[in-house]
C-alpha atoms as a PDB file:
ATOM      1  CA  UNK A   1      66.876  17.449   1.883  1.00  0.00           C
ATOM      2  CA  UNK A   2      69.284  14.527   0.544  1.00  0.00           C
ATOM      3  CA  UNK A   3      68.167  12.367  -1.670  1.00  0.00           C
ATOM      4  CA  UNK A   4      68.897   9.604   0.911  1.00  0.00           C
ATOM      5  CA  UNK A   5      66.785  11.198   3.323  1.00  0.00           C
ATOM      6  CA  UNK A   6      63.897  11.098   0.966  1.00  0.00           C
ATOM      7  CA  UNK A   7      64.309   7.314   0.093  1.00  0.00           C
ATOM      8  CA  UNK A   8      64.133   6.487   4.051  1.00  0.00           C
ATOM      9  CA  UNK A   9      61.503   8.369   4.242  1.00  0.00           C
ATOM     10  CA  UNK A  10      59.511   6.637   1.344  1.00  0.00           C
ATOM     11  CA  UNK A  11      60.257   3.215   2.153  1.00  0.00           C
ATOM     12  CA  UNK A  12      59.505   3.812   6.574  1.00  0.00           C
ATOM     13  CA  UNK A  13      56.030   4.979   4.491  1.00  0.00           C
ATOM     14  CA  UNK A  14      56.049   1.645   2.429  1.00  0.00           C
ATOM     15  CA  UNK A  15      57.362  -0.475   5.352  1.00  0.00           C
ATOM     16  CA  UNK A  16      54.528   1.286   7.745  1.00  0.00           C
ATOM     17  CA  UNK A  17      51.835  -0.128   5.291  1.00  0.00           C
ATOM     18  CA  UNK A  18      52.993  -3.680   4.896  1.00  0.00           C
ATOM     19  CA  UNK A  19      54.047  -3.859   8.473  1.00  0.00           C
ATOM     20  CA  UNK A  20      50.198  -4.611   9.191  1.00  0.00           C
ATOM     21  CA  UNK A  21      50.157  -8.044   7.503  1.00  0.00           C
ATOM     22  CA  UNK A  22      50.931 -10.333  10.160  1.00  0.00           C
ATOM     23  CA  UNK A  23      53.450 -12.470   8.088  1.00  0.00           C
ATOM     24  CA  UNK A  24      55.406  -9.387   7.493  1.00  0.00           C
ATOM     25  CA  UNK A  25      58.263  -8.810   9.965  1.00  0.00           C
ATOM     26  CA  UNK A  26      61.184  -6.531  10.483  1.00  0.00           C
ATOM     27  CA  UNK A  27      64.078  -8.596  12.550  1.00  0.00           C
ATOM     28  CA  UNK A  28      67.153  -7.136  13.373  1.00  0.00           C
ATOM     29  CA  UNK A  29      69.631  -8.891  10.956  1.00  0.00           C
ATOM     30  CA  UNK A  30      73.224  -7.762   9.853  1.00  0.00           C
ATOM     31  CA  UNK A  31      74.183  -7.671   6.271  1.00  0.00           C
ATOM     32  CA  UNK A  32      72.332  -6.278   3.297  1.00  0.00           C
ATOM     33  CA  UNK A  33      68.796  -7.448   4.846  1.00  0.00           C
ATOM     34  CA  UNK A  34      69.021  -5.031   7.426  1.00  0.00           C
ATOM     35  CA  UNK A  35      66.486  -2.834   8.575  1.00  0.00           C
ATOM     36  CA  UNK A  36      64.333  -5.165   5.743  1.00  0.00           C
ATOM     37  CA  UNK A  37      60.925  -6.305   5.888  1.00  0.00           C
ATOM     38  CA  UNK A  38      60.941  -9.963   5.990  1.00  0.00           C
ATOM     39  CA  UNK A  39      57.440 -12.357   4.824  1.00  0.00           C
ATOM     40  CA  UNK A  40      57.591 -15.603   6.080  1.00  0.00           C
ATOM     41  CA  UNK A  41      61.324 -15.761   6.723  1.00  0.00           C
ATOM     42  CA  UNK A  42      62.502 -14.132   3.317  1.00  0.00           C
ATOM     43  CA  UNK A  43      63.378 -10.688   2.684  1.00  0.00           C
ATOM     44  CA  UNK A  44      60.515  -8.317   0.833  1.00  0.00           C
ATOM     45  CA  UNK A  45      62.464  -5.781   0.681  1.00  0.00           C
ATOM     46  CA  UNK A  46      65.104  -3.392   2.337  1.00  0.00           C
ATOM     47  CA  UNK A  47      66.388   0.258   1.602  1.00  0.00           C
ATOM     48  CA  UNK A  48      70.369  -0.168   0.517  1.00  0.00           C
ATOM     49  CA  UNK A  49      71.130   3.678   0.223  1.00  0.00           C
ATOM     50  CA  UNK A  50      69.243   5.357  -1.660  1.00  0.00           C
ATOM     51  CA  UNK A  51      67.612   2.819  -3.705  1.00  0.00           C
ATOM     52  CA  UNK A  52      65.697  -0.107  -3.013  1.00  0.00           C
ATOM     53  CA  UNK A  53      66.446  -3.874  -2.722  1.00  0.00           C
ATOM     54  CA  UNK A  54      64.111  -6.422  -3.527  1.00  0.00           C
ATOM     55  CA  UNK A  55      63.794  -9.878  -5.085  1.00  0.00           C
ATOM     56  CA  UNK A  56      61.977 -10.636  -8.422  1.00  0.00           C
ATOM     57  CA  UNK A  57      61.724 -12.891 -11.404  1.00  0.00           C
ATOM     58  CA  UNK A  58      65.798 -12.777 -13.361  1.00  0.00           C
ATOM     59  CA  UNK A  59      63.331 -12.067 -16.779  1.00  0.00           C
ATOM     60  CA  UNK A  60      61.423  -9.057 -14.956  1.00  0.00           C
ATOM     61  CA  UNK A  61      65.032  -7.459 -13.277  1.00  0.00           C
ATOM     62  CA  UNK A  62      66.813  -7.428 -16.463  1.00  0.00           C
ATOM     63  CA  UNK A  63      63.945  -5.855 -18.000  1.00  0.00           C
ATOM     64  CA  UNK A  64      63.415  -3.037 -15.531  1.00  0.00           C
ATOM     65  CA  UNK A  65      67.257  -2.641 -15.721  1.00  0.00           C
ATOM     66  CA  UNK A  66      67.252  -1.903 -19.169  1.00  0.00           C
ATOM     67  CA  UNK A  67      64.457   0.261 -18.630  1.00  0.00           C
ATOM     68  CA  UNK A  68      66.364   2.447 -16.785  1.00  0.00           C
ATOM     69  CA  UNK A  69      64.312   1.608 -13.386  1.00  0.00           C
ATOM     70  CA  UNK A  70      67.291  -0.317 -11.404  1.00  0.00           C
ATOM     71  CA  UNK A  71      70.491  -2.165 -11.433  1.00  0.00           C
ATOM     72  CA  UNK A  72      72.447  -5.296 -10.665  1.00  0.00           C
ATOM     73  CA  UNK A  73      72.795  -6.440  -6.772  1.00  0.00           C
ATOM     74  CA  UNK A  74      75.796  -8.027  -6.286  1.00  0.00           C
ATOM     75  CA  UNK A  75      76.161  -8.330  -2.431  1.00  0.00           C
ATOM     76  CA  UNK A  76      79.841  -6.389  -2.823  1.00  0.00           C
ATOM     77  CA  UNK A  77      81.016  -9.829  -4.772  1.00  0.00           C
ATOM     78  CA  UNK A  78      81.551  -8.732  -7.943  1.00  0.00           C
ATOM     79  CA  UNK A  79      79.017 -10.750  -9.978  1.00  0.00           C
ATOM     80  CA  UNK A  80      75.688  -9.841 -10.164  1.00  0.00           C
ATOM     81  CA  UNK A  81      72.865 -11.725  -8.623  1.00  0.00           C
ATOM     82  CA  UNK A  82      70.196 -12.555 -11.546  1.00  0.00           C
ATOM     83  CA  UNK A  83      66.965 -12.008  -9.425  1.00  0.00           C
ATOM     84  CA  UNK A  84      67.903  -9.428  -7.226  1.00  0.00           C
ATOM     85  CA  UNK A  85      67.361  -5.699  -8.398  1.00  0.00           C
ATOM     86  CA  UNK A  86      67.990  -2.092  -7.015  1.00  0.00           C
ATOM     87  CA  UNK A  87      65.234  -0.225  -7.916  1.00  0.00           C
ATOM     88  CA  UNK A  88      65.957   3.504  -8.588  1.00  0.00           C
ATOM     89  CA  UNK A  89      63.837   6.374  -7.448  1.00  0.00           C
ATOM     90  CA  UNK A  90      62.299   6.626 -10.786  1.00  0.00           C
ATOM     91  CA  UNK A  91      60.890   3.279  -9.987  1.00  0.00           C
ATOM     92  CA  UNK A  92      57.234   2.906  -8.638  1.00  0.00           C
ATOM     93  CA  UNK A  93      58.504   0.919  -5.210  1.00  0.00           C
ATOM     94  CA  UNK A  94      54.900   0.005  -4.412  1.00  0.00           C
ATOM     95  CA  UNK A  95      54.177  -2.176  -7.175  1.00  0.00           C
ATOM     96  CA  UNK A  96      57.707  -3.647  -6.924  1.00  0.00           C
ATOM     97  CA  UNK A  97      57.071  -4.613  -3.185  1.00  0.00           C
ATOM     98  CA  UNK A  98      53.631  -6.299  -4.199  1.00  0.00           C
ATOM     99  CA  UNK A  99      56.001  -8.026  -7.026  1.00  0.00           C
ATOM    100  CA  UNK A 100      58.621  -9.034  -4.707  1.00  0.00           C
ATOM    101  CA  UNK A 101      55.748 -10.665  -2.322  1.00  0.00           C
ATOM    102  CA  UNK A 102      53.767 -13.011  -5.320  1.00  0.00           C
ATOM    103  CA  UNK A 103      57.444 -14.171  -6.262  1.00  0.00           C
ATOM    104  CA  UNK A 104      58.679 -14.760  -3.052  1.00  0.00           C
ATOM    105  CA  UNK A 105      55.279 -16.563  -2.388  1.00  0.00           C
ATOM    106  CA  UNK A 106      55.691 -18.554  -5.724  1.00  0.00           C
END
């Protein structure tokens, strides 16, 4: 099985849990958000390939970065955005999406 088949299938699994909070929300949207899950208007988190996309502190993405867990986004503009990070399979996506959702609620 592809490796991108596997990361659909493990975030539709992460996606199917967070799905039953009420303030979580998967809109159809174009661009890099799509297919995301969405809390209170701001993207959680989305699959972009085969890794996954969220938003966290610019401190806690460089730091998983240089652990080898992710890389830079940057949106297909050439710079990277500081608190966005694309978390590689290595990467324990669970306890990055409960990350994502106490700094997007901050």
């Amino acid at each position: 099985m592809p490796s991108e088949l596997r990361a659909g299938a493990r975030f539709e699994a992460l996606a199917a849990e967070w799905l039953l909070d009420p303030a979580v929300t998967r809109p159809e949207r174009r661009g890099f958000a799509q297919g995301g899950l969405m809390r209170h208007g701001k993207l959680l988190a989305t699959l972009h390939g085969e890794e996954l996309l969220l938003k966290l502190p610019a401190a806690r993405v460089a730091e998983l970065i240089a652990a080898g867990q992710g890389a830079p986004f940057d949106a297909k503009k050439g710079k990277p955005m500081k608190e966005w990070l694309l978390a590689n399979s290595d990467a324990d996506w669970a306890a990055l999406i409960h990350e994502a959702a106490a700094f997007i609620r901050a």
